[in-house]
C-alpha atoms as a PDB file:
ATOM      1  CA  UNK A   1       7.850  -4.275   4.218  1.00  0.00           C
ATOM      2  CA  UNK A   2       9.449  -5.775   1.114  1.00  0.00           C
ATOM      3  CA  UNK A   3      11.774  -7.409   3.119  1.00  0.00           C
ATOM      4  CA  UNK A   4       8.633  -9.105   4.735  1.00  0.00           C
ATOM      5  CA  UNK A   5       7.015 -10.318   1.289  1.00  0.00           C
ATOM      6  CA  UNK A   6       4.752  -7.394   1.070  1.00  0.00           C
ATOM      7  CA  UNK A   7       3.844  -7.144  -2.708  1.00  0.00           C
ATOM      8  CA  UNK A   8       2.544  -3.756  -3.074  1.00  0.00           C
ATOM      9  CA  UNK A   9       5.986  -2.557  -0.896  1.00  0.00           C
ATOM     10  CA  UNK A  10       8.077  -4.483  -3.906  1.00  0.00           C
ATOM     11  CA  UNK A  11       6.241  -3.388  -6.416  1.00  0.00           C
ATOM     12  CA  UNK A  12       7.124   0.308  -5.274  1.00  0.00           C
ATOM     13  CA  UNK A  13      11.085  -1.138  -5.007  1.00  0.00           C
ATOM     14  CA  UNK A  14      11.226  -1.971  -8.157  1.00  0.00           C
ATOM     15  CA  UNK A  15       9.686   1.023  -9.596  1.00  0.00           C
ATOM     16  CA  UNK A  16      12.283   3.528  -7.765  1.00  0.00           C
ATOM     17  CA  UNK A  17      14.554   5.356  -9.455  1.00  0.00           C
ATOM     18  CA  UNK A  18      17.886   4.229  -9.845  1.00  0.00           C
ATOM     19  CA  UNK A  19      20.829   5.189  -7.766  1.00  0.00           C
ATOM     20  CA  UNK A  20      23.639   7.273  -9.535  1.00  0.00           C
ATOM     21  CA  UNK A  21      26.751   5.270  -9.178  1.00  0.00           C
ATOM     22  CA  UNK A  22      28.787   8.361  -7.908  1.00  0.00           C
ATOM     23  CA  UNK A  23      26.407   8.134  -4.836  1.00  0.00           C
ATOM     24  CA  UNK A  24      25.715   4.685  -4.400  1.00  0.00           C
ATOM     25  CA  UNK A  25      29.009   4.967  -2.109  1.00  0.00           C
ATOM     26  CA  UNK A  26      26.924   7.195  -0.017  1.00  0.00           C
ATOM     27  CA  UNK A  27      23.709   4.545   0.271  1.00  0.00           C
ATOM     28  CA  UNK A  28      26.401   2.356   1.810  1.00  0.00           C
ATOM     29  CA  UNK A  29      27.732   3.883   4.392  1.00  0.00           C
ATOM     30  CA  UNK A  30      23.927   5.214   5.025  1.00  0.00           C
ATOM     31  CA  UNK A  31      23.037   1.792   5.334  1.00  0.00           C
ATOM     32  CA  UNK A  32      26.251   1.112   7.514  1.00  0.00           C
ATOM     33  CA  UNK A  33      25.563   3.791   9.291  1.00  0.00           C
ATOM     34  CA  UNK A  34      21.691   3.530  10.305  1.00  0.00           C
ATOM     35  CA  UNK A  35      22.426  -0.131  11.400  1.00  0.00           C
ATOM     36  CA  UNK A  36      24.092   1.075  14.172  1.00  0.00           C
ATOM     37  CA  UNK A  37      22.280   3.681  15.635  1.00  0.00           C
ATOM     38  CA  UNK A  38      20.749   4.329  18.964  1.00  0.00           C
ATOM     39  CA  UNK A  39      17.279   4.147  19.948  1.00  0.00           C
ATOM     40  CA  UNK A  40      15.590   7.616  21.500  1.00  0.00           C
ATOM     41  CA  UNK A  41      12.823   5.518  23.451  1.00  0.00           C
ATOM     42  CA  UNK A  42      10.533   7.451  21.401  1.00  0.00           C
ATOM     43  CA  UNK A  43      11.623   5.964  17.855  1.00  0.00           C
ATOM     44  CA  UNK A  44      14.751   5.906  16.062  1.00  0.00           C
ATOM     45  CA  UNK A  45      17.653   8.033  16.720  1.00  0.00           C
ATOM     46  CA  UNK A  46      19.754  10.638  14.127  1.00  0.00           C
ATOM     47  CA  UNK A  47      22.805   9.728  13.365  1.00  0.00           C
ATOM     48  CA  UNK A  48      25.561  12.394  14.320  1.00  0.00           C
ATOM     49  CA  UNK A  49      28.043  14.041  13.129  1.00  0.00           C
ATOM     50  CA  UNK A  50      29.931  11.822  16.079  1.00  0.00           C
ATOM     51  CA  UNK A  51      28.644   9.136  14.602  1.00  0.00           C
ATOM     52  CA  UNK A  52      30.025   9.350  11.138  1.00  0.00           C
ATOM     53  CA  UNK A  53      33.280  10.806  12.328  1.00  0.00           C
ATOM     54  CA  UNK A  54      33.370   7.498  14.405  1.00  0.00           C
ATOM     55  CA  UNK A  55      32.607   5.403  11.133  1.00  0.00           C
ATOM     56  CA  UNK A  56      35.284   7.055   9.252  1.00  0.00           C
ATOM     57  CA  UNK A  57      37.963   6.540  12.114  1.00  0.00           C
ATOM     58  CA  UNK A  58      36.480   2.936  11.927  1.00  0.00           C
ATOM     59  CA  UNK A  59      36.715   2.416   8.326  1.00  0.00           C
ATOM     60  CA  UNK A  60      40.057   4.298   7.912  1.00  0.00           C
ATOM     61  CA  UNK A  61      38.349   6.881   5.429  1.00  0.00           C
ATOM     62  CA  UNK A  62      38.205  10.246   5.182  1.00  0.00           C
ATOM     63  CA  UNK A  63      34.580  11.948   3.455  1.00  0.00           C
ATOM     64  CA  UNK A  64      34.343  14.974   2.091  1.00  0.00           C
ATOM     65  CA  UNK A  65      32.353  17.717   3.874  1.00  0.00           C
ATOM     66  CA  UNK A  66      29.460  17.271   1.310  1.00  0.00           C
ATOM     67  CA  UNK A  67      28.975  13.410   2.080  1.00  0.00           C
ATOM     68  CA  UNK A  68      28.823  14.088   5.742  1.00  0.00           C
ATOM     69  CA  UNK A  69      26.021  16.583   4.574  1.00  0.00           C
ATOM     70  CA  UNK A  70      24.419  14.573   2.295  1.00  0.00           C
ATOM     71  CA  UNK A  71      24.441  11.937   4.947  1.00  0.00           C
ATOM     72  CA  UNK A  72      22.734  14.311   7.222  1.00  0.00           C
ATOM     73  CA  UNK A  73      20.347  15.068   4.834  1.00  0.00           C
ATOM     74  CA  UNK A  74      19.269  11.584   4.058  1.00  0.00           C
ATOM     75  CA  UNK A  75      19.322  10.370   7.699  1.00  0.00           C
ATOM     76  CA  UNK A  76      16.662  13.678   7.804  1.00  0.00           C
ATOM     77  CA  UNK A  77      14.480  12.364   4.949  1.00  0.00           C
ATOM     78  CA  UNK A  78      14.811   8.685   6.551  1.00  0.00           C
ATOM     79  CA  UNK A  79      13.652   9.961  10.167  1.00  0.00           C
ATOM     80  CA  UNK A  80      11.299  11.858   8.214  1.00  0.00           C
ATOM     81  CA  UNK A  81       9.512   9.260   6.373  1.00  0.00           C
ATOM     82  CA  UNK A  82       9.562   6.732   9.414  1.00  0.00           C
ATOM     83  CA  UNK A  83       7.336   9.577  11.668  1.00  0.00           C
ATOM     84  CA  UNK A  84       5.294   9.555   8.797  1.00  0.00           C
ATOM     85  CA  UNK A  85       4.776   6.259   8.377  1.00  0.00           C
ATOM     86  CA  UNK A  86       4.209   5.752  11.878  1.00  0.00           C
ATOM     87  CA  UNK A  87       1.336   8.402  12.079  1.00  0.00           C
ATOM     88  CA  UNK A  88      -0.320   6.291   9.511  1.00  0.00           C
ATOM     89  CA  UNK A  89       0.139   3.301  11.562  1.00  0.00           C
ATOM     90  CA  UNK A  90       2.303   1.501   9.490  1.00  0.00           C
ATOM     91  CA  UNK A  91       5.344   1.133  12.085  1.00  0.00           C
ATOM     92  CA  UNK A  92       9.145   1.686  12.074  1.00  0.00           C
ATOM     93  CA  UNK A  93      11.937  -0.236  10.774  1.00  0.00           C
ATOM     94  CA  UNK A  94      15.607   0.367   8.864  1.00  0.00           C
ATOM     95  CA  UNK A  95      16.172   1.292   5.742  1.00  0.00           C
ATOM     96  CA  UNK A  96      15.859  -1.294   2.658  1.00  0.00           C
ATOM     97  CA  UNK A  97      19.135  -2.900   1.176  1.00  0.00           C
END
């Protein structure tokens, strides 16, 4: 919604907590990540384990177990917040940048 102008979405931006750099890394490939992935027909897809093992062939990297997991983790909160958001009627989208 900020993306779209949406004051009171910006306003809630810009009052969020700042990333710690040691996992702004991880907000990356999230980002990376979710901008690739599948639709279920019913929403957005996870992203898999495939999926990041894919990315890291991709990228020539090599993660350690917990940023696959915290991956996981924040692709859970993500789906999360998006069926929330469209119970209230508020739609679906990606991830801000």
């Amino acid at each position: 919604m900020a993306r779209q102008g949406d004051a009171e979405a910006i306003s809630e931006l810009e009052g969020a907590p700042k990333l710690p750099p040691l996992a702004s890394h991880l907000w990356a490939i999230f980002l990376d990540l979710s901008a690739t992935r599948q639709s279920t027909g019913f929403g957005v897809g996870r992203i898999t384990r495939h999926d990041i093992r894919i990315w890291e062939e991709d990228e020539g990297r090599q993660l350690d177990r917990w940023e696959r997991r915290a991956l996981l983790r924040l692709d859970a909160a993500y789906l999360k917040s998006m069926a929330e958001s469209a119970k209230e009627g508020s739609g679906q989208g990606q991830p801000a940048r």
